[in-house]
N, C-alpha and C. Protein backbone atom coordinates (compact mmCIF):
# COMPACT_ATOMS: atom_id res chain seq x y z
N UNK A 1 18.81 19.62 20.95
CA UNK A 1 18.27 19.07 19.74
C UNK A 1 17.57 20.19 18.97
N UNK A 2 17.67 20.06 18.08
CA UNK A 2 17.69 21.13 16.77
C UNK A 2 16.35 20.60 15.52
N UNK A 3 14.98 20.92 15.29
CA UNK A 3 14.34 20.62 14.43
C UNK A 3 15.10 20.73 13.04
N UNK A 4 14.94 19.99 11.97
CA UNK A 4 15.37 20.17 10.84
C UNK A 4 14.62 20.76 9.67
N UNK A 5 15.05 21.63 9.28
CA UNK A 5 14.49 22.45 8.42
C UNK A 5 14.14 21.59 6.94
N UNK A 6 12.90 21.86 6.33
CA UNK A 6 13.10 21.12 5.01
C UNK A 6 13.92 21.20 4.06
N UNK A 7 14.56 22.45 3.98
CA UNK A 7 15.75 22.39 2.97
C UNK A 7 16.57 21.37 3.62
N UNK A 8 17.13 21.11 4.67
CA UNK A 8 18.08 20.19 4.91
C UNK A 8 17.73 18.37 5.32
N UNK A 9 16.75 18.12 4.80
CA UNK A 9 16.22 16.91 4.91
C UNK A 9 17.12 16.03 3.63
N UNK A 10 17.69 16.77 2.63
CA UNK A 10 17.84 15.53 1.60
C UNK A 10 17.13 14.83 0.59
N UNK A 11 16.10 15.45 0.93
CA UNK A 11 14.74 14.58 -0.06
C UNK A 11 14.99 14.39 -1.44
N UNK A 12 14.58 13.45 -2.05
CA UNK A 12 14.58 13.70 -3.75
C UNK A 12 13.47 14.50 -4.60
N UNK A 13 13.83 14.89 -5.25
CA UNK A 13 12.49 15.31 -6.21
C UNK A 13 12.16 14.44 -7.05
N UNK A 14 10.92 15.22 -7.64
CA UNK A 14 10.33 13.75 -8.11
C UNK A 14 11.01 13.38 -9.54
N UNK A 15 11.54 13.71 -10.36
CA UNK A 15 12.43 13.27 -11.71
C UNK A 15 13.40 12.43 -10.94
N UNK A 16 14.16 12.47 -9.50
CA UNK A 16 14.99 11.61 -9.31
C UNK A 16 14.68 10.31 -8.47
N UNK A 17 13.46 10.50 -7.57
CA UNK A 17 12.34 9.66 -7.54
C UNK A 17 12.18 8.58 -8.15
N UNK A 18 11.51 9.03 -9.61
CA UNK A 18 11.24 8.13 -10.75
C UNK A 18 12.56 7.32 -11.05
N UNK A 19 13.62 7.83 -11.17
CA UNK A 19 14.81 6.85 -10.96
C UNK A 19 15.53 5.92 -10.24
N UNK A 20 14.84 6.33 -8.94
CA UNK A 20 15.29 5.69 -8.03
C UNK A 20 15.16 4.20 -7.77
N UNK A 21 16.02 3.06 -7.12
CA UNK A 21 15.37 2.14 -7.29
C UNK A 21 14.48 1.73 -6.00
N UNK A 22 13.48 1.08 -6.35
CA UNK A 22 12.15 1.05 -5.14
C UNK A 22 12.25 -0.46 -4.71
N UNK A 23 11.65 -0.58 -3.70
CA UNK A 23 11.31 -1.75 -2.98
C UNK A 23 10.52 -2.98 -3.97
N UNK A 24 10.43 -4.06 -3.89
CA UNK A 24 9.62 -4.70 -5.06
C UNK A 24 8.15 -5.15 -4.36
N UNK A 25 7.40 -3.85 -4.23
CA UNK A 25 6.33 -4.31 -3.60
C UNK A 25 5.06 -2.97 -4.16
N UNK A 26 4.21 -3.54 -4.42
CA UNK A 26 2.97 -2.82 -5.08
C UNK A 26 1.82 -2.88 -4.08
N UNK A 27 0.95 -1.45 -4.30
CA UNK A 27 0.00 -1.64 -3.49
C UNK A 27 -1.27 -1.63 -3.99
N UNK A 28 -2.82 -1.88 -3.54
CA UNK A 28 -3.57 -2.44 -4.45
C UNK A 28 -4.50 -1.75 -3.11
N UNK A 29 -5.62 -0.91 -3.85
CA UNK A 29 -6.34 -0.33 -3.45
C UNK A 29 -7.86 -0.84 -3.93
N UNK A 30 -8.55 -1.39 -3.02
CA UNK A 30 -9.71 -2.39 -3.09
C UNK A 30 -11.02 -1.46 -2.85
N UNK A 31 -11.64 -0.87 -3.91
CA UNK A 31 -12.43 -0.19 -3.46
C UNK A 31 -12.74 0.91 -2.04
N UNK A 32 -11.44 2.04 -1.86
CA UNK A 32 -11.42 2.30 -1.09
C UNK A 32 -12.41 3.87 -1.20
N UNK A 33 -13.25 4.03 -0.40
CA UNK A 33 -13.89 5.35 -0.14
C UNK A 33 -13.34 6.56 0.04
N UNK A 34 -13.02 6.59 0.81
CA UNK A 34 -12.23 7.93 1.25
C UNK A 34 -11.02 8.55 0.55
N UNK A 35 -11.00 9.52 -0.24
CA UNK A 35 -10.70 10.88 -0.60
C UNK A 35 -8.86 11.04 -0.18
N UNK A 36 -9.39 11.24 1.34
CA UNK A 36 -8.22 11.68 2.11
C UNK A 36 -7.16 9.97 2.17
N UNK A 37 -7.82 9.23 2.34
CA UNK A 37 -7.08 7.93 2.59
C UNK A 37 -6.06 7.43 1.31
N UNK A 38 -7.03 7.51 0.35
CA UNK A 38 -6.43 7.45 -1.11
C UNK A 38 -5.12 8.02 -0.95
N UNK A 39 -5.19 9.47 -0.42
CA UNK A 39 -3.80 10.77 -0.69
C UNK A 39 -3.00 10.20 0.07
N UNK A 40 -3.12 9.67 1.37
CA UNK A 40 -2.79 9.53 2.44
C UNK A 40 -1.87 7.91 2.30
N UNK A 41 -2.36 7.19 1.50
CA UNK A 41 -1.41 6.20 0.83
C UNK A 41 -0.47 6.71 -0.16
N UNK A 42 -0.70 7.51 -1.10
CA UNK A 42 0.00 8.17 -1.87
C UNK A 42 1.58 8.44 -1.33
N UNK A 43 1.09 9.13 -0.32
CA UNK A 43 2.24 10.16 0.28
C UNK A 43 3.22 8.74 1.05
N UNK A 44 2.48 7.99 2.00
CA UNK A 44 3.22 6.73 2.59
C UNK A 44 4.20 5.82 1.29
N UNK A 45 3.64 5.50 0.34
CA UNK A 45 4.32 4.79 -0.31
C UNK A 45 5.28 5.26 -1.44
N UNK A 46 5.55 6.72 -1.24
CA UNK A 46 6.09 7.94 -1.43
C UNK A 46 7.76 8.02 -0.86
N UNK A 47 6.92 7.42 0.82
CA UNK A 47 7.80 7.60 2.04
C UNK A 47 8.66 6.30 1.78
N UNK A 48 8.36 5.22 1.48
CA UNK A 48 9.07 4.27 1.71
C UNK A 48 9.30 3.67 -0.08
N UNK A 49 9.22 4.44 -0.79
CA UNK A 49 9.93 3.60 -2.24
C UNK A 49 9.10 2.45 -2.48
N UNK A 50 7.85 2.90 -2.50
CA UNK A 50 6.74 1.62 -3.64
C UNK A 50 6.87 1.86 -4.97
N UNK A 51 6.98 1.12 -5.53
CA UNK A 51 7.09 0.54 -6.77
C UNK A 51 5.81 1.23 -7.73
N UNK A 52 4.77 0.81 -6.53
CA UNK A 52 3.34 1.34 -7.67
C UNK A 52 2.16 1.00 -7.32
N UNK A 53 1.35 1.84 -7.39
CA UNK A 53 -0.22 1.82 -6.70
C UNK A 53 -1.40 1.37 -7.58
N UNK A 54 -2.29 0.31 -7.80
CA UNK A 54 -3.51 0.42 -8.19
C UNK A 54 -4.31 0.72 -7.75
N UNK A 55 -5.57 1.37 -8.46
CA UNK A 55 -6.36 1.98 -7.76
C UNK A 55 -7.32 0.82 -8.20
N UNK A 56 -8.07 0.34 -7.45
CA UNK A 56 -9.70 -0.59 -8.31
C UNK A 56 -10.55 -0.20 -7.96
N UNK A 57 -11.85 -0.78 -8.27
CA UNK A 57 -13.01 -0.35 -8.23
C UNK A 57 -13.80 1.14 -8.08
N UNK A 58 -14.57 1.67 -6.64
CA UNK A 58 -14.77 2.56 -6.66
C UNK A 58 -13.65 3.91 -6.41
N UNK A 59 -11.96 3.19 -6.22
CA UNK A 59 -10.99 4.12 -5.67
C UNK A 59 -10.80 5.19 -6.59
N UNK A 60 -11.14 6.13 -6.06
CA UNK A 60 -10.65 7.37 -7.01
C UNK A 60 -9.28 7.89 -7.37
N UNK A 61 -9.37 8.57 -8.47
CA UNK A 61 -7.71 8.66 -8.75
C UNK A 61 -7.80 10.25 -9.03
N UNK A 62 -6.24 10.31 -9.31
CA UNK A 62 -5.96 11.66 -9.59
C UNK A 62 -6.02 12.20 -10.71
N UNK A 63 -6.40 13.34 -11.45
CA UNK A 63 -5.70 14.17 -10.61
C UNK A 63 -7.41 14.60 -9.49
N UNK A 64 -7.77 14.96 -8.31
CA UNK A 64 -8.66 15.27 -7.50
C UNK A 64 -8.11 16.36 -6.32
N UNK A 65 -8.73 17.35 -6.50
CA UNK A 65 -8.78 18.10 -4.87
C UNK A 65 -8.19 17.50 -3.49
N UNK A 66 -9.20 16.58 -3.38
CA UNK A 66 -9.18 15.64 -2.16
C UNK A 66 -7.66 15.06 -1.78
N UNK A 67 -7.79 14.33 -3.06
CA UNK A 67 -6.47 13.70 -2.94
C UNK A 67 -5.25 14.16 -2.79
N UNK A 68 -5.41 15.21 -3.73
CA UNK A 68 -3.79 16.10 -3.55
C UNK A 68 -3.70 16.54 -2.21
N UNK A 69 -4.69 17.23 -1.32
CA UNK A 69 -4.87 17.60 -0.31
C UNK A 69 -3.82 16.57 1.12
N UNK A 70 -4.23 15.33 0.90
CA UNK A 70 -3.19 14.70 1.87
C UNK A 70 -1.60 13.86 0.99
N UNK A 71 -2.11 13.94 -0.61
CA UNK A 71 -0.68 13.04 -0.90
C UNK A 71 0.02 14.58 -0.92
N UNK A 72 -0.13 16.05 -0.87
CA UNK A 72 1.00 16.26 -1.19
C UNK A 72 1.87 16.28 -2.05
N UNK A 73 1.57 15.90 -3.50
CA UNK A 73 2.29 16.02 -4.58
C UNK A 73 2.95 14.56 -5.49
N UNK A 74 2.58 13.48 -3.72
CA UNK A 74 3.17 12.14 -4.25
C UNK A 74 2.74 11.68 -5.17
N UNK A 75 1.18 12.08 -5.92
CA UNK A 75 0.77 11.65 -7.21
C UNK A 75 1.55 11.87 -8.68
N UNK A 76 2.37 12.37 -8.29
CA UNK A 76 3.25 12.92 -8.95
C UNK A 76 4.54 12.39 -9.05
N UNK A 77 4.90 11.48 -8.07
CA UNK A 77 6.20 10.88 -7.69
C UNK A 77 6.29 9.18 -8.29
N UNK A 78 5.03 9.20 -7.33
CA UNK A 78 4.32 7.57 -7.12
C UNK A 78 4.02 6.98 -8.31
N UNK A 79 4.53 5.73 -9.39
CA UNK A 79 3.52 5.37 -10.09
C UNK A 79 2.20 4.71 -9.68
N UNK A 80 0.97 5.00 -10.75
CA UNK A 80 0.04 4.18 -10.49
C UNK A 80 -0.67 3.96 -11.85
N UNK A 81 -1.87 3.15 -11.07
CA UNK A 81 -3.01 3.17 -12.23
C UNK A 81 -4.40 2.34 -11.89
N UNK A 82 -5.19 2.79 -12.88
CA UNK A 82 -6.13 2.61 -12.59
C UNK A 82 -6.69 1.16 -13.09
N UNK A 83 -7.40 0.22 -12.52
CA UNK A 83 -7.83 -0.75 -13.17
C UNK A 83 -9.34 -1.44 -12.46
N UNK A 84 -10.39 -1.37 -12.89
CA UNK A 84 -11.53 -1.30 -12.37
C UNK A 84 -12.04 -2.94 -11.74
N UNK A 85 -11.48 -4.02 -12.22
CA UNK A 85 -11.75 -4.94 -11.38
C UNK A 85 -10.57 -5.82 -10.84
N UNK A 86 -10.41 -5.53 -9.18
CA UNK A 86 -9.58 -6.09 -8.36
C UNK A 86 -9.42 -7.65 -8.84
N UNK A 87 -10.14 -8.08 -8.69
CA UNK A 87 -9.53 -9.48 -9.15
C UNK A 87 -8.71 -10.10 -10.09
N UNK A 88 -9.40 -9.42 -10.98
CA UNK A 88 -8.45 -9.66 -12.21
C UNK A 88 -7.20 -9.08 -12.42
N UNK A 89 -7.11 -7.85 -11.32
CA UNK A 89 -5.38 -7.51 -11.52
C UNK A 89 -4.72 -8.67 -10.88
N UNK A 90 -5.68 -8.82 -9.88
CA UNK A 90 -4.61 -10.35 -8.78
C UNK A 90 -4.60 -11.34 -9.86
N UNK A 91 -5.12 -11.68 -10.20
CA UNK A 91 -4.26 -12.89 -11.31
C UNK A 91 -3.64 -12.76 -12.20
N UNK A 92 -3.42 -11.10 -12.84
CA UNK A 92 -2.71 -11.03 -13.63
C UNK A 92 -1.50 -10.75 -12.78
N UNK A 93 -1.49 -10.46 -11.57
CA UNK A 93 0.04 -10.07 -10.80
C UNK A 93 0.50 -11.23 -10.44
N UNK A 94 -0.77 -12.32 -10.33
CA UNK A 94 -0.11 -13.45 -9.83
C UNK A 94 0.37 -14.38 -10.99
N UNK A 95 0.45 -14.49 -12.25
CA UNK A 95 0.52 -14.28 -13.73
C UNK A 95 1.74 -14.37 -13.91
N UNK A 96 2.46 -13.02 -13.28
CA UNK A 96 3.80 -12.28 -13.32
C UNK A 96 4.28 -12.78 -12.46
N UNK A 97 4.01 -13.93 -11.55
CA UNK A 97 4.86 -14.08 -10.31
C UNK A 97 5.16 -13.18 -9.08
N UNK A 98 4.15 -12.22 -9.13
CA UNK A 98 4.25 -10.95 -7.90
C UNK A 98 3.55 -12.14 -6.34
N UNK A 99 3.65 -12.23 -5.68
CA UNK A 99 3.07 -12.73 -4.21
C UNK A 99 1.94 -11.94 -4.10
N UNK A 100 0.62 -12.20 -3.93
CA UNK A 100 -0.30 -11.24 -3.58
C UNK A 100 -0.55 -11.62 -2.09
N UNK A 101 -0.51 -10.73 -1.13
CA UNK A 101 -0.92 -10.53 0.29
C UNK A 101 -1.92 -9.55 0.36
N UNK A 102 -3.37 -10.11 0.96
CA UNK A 102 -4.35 -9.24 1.40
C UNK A 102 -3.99 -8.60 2.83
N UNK A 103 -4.45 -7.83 3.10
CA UNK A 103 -4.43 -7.45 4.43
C UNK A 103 -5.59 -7.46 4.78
N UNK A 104 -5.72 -8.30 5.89
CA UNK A 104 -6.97 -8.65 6.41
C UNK A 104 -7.17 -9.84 7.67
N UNK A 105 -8.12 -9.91 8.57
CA UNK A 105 -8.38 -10.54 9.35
C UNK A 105 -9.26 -11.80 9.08
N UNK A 106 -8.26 -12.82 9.10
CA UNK A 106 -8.91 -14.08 8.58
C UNK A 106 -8.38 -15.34 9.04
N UNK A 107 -9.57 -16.34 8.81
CA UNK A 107 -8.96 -17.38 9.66
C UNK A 107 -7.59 -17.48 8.97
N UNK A 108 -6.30 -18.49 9.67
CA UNK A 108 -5.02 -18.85 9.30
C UNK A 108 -4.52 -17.88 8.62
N UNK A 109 -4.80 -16.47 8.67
CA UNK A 109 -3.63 -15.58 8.53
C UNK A 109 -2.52 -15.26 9.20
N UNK A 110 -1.31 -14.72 8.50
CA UNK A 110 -0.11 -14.55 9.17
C UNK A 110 -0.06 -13.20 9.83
N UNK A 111 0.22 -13.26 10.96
CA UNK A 111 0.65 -12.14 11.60
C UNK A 111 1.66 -11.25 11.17
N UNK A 112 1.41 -10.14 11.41
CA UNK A 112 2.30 -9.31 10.39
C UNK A 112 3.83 -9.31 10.86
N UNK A 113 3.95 -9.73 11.84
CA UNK A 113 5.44 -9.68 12.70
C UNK A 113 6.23 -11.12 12.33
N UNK A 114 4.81 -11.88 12.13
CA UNK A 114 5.77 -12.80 11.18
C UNK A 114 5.59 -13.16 10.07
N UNK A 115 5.41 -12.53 9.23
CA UNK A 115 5.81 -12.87 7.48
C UNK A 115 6.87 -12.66 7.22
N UNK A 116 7.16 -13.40 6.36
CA UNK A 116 8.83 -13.49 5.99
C UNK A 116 8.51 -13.17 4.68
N UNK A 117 9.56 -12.43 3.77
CA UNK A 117 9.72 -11.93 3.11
C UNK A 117 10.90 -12.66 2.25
N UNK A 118 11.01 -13.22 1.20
CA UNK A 118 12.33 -13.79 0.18
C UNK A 118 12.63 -12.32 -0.28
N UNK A 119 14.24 -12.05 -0.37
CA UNK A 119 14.54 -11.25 -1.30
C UNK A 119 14.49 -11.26 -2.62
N UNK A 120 14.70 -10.23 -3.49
CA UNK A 120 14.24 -10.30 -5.06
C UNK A 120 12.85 -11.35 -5.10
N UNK A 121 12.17 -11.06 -4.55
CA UNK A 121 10.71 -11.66 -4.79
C UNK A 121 9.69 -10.72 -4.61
N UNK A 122 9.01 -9.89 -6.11
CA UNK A 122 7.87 -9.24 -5.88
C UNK A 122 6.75 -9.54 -5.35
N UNK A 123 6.52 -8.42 -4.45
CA UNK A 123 4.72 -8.58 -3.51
C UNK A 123 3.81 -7.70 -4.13
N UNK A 124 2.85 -7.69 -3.47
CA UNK A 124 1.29 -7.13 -3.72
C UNK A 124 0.87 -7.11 -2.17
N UNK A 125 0.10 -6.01 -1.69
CA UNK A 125 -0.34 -5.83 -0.73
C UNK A 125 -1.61 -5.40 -0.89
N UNK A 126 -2.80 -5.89 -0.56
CA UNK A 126 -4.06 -5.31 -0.82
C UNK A 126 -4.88 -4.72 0.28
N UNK A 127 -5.39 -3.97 0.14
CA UNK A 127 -6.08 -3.28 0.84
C UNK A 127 -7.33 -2.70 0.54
N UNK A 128 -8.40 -2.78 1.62
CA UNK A 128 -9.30 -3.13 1.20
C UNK A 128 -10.12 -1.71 1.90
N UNK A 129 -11.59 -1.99 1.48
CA UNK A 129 -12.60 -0.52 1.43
C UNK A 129 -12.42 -0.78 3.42
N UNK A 130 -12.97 0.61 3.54
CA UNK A 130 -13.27 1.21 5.11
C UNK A 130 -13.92 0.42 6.01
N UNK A 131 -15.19 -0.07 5.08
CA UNK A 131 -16.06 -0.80 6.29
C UNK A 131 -16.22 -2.37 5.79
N UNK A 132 -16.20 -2.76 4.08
CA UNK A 132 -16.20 -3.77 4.26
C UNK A 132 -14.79 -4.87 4.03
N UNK A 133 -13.85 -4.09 3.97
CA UNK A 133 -12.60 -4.68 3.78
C UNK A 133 -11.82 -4.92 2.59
N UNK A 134 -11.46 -6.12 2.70
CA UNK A 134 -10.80 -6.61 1.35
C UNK A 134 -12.16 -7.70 0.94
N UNK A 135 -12.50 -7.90 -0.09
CA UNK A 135 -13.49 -8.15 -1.00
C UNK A 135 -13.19 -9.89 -0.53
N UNK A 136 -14.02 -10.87 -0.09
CA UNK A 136 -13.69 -12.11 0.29
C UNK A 136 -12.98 -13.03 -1.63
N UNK A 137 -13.65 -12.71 -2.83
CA UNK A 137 -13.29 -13.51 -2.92
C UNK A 137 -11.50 -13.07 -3.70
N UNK A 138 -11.35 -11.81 -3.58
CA UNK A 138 -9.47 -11.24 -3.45
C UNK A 138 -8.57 -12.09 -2.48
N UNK A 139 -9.91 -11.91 -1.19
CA UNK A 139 -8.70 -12.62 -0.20
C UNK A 139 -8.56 -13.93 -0.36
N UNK A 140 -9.72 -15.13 -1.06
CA UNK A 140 -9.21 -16.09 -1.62
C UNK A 140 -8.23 -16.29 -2.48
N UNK A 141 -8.46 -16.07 -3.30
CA UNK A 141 -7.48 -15.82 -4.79
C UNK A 141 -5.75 -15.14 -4.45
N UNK A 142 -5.51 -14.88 -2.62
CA UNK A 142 -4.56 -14.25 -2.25
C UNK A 142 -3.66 -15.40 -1.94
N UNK A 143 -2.55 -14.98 -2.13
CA UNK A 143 -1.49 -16.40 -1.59
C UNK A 143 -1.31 -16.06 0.10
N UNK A 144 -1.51 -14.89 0.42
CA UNK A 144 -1.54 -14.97 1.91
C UNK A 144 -2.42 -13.95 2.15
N UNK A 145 -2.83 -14.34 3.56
CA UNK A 145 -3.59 -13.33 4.60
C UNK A 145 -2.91 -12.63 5.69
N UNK A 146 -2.19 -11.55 5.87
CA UNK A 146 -1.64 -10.77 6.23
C UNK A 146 -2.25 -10.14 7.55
N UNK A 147 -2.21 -10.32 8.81
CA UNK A 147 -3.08 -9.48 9.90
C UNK A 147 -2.14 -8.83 10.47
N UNK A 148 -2.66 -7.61 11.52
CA UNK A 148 -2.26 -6.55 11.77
C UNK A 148 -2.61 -7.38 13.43
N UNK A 149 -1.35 -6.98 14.23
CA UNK A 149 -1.92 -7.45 15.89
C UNK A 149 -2.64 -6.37 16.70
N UNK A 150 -3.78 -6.84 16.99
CA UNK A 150 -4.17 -5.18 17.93
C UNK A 150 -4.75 -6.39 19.13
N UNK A 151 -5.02 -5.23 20.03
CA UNK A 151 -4.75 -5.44 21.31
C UNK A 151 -5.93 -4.87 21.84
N UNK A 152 -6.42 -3.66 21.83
CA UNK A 152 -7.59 -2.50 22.31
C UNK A 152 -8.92 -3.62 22.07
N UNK A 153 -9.70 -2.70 22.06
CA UNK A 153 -10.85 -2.87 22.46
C UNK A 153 -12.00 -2.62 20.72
N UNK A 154 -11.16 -2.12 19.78
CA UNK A 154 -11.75 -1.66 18.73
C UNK A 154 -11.16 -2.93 17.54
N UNK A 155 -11.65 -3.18 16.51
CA UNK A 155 -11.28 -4.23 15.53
C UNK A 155 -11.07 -4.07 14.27
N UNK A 156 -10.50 -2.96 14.30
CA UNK A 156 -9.97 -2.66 13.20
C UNK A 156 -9.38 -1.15 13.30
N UNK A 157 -8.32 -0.64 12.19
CA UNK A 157 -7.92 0.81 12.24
C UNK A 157 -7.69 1.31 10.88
N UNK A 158 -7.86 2.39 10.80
CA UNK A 158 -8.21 2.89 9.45
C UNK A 158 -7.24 2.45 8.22
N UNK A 159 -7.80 2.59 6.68
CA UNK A 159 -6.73 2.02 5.94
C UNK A 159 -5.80 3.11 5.71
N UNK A 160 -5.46 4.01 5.67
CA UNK A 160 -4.44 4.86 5.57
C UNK A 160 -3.27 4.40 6.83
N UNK A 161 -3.42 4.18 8.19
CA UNK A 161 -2.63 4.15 8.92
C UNK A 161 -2.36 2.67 9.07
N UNK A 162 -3.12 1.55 8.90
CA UNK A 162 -2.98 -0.32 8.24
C UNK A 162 -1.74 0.26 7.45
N UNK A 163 -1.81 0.98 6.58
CA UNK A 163 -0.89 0.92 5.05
C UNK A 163 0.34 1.18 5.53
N UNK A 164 0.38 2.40 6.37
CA UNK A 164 1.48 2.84 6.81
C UNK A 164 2.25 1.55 7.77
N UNK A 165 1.67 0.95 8.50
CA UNK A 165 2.08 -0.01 9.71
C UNK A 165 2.91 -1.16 8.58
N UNK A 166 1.89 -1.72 7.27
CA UNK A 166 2.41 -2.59 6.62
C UNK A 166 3.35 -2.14 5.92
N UNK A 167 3.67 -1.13 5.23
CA UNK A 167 4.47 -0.69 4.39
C UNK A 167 5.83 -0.67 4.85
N UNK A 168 5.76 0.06 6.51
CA UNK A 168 7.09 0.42 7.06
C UNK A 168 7.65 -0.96 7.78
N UNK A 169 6.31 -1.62 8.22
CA UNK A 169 7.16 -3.27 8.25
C UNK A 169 7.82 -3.87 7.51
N UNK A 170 7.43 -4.04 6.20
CA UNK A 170 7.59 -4.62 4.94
C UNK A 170 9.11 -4.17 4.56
N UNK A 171 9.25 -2.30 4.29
CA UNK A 171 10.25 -1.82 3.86
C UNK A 171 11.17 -2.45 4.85
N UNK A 172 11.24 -2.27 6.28
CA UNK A 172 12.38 -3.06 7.05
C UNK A 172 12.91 -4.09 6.47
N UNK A 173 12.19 -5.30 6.56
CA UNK A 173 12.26 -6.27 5.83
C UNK A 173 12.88 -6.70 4.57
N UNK A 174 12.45 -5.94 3.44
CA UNK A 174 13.74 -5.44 2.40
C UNK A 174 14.60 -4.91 2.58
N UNK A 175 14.85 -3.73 3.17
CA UNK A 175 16.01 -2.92 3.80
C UNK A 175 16.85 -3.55 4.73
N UNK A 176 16.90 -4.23 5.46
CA UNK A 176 17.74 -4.08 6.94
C UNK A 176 17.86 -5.88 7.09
């Protein structure tokens, strides 16, 4: 077995990127803290053909140091934008007929292994700050509650690697 060099990966650049067609699923950044996490979604939803990122509340946007530092350039690839109160994007996505899914631990949420997904039906995935989550009254106003199964001894795992777990579930799901 032979590592693959980046020239021979195939990748797109980002003008063909922007053309490409993406998954119908948006991600929604709930007051998230961290710098690196921000980038670090960037680059994931980069990886799997998101549609498009909001940033709300305190989430910082680009262009930043920080951020470029883990997206890597995906700010550049990725659409997004900025919009300062979470809630009100959820009703305007829910407005548009997008599905909004929080991610979060809550009573009668769906396990992430089993949400079902309709094709040609846009989502929303929210995600929420480091320590206090997704904002309770987002996760009301959410048509579903989305949980992650863990098992350990700890109750929760960071939102950069949540994003990644949901994203690459999700993309299956459309894909395959």
């Amino acid at each position: 077995m032979r590592k693959l060099k980046n020239s021979e990966l195939g990748r797109l650049n980002v003008e063909d990127f922007k053309k490409t067609d993406k998954i119908p699923l948006i991600v929604v950044l709930d007051n998230i803290r961290s710098l690196n996490n921000i980038g670090s979604v960037f680059r994931t939803s980069d990886a799997f053909l998101i549609e498009k990122i909001y940033l709300c509340g305190i989430t910082a946007q680009p262009p930043h140091k920080e951020i470029h530092k883990t997206a890597l350039g995906a700010t550049e690839s990725v659409a997004w934008e900025y919009v300062e109160n979470t809630i009100e994007l959820i009703e305007n996505l829910k407005k548009e007929n997008v599905i909004v899914c929080s991610i979060e631990q809550a009573e009668n949420s769906t396990m992430l292994q089993d949400f079902t997904i309709k094709q040609h039906q846009k989502y929303a995935i929210v995600m929420g700050n480091e320590v206090k989550g997704v904002q309770q009254e987002v996760v009301s106003a959410s048509d579903y509650c989305i949980e992650i199964p863990q098992f350990g001894t700890k109750h929760s795992l960071n939102i950069s690697v949540s994003t990644g777990v949901v994203l690459w579930d999700l993309f299956k799901k459309f894909k395959y």
